[in-house]
C-alpha atoms as a PDB file:
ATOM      1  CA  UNK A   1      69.072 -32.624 -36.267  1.00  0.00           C
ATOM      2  CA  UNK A   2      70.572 -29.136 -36.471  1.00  0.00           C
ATOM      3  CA  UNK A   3      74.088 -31.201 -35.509  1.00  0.00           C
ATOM      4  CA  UNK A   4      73.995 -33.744 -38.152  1.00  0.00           C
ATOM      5  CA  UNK A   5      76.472 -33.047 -40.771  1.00  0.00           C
ATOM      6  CA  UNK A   6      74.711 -32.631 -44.464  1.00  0.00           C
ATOM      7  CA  UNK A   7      74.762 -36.376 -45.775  1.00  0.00           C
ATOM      8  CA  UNK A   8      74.608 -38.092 -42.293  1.00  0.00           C
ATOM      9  CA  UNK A   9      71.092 -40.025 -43.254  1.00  0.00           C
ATOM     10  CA  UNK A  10      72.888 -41.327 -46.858  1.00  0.00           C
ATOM     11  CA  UNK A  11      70.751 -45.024 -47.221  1.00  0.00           C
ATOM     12  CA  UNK A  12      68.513 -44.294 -44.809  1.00  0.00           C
ATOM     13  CA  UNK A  13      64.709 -44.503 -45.781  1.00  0.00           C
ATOM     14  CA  UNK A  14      62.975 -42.329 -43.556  1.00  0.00           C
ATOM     15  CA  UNK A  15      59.208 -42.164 -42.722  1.00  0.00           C
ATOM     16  CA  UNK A  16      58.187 -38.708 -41.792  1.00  0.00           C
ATOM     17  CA  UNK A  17      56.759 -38.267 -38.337  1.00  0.00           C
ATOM     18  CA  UNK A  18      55.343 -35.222 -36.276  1.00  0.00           C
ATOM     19  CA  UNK A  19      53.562 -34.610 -32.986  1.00  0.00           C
ATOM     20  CA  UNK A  20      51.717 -31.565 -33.617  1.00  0.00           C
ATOM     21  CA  UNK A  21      50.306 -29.088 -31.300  1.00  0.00           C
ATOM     22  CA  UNK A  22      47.629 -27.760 -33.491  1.00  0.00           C
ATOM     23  CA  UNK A  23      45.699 -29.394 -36.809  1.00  0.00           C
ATOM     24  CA  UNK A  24      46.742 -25.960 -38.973  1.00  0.00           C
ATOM     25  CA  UNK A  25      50.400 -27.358 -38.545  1.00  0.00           C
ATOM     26  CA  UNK A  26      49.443 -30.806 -39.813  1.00  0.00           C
ATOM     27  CA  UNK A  27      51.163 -29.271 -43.542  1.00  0.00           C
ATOM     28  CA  UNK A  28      54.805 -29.094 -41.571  1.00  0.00           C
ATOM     29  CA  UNK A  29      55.747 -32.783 -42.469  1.00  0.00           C
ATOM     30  CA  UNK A  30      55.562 -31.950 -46.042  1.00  0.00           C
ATOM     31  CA  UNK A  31      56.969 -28.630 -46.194  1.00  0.00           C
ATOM     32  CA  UNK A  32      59.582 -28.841 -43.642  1.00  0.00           C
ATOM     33  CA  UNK A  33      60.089 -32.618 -42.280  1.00  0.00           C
ATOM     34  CA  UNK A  34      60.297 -34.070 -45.246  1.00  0.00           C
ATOM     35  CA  UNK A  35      62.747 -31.872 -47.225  1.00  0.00           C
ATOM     36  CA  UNK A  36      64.930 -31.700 -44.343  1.00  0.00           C
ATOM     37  CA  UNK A  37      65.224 -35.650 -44.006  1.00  0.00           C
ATOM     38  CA  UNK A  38      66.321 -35.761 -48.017  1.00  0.00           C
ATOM     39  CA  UNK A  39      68.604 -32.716 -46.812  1.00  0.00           C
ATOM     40  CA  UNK A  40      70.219 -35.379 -44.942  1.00  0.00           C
ATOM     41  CA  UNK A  41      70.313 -38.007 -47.367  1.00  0.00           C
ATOM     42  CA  UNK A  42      67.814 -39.915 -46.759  1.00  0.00           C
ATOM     43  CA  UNK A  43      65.552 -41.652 -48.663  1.00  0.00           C
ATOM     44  CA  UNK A  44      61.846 -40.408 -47.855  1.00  0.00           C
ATOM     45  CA  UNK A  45      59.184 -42.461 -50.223  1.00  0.00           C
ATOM     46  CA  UNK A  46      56.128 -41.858 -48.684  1.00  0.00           C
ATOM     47  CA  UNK A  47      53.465 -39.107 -47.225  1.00  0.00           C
ATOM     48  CA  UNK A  48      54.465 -38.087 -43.799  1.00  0.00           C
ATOM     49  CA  UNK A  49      52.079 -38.536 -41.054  1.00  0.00           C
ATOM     50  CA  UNK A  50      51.297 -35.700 -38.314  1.00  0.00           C
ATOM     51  CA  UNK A  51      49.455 -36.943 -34.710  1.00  0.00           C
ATOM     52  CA  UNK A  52      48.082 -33.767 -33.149  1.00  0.00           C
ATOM     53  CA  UNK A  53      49.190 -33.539 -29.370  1.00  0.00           C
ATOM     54  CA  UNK A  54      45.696 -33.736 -28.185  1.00  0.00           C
ATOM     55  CA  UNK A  55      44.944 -37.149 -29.698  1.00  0.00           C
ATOM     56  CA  UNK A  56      48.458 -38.791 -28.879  1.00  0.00           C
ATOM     57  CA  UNK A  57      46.397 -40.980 -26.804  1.00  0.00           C
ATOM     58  CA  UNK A  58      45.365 -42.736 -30.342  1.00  0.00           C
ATOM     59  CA  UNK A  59      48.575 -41.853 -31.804  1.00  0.00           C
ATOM     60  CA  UNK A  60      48.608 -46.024 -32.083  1.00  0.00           C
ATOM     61  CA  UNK A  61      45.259 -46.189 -34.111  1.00  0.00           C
ATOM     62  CA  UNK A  62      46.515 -43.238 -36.117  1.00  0.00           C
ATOM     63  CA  UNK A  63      49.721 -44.181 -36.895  1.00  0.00           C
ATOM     64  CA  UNK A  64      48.275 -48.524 -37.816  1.00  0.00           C
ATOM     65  CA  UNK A  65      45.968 -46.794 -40.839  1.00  0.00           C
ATOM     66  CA  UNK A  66      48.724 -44.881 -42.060  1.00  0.00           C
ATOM     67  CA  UNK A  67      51.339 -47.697 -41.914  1.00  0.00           C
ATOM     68  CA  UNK A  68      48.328 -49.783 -43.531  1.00  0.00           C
ATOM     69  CA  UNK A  69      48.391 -47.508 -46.342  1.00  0.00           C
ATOM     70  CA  UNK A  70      52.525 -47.155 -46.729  1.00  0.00           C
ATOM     71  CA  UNK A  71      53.738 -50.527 -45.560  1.00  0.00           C
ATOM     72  CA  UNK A  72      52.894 -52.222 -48.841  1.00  0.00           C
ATOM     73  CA  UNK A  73      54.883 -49.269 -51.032  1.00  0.00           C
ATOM     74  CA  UNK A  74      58.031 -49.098 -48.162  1.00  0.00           C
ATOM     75  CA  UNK A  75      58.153 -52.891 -48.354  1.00  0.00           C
ATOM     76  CA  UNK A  76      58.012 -53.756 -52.317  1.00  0.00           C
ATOM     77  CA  UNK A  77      61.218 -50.463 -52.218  1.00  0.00           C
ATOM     78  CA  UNK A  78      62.468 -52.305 -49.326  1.00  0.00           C
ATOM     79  CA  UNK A  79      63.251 -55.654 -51.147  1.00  0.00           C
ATOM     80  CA  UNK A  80      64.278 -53.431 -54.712  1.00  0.00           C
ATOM     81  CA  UNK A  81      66.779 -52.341 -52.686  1.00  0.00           C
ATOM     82  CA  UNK A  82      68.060 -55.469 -50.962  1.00  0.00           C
ATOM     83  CA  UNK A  83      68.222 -57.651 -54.248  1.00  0.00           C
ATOM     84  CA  UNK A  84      70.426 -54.091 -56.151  1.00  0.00           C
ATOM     85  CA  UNK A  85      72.560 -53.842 -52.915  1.00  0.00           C
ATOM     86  CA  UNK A  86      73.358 -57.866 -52.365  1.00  0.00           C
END
């Protein structure tokens, strides 16, 4: 990301995502992920969600309850922003 010029995510919604090597780190997709993504323009509307490395195995299970608990909020923004941009 350190390439991408400052604007290069402009209409982008962006769901914050992190492999992390240790739980302590787990705060990184807040503090860091996140307000680099809106750095870029894009539009970040939920939590972020961290996997740590030594359960990537369930990364899938992980990952399914937190899209259970976003998808409804991402979609309902979703089709605001299709019926404001057609």
């Amino acid at each position: 990301m350190d390439r991408l010029p400052g604007g290069a995510l402009a209409s982008a919604v962006a769901l914050p995502l992190m492999v992390m090597g240790d739980a302590r780190h787990a705060p990184a997709v807040e503090v860091h992920l996140r307000p680099l993504l809106a750095e870029l323009g894009a539009f970040v509307p939920t939590p972020g969600a961290a996997v740590p490395e030594n359960r990537i195995e369930q990364a899938g299970e992980l990952l399914d309850a937190w899209a259970a608990q976003v998808a409804p909020q991402v979609a309902g923004l979703l089709a605001a922003r299709a019926t404001t941009t057609s």
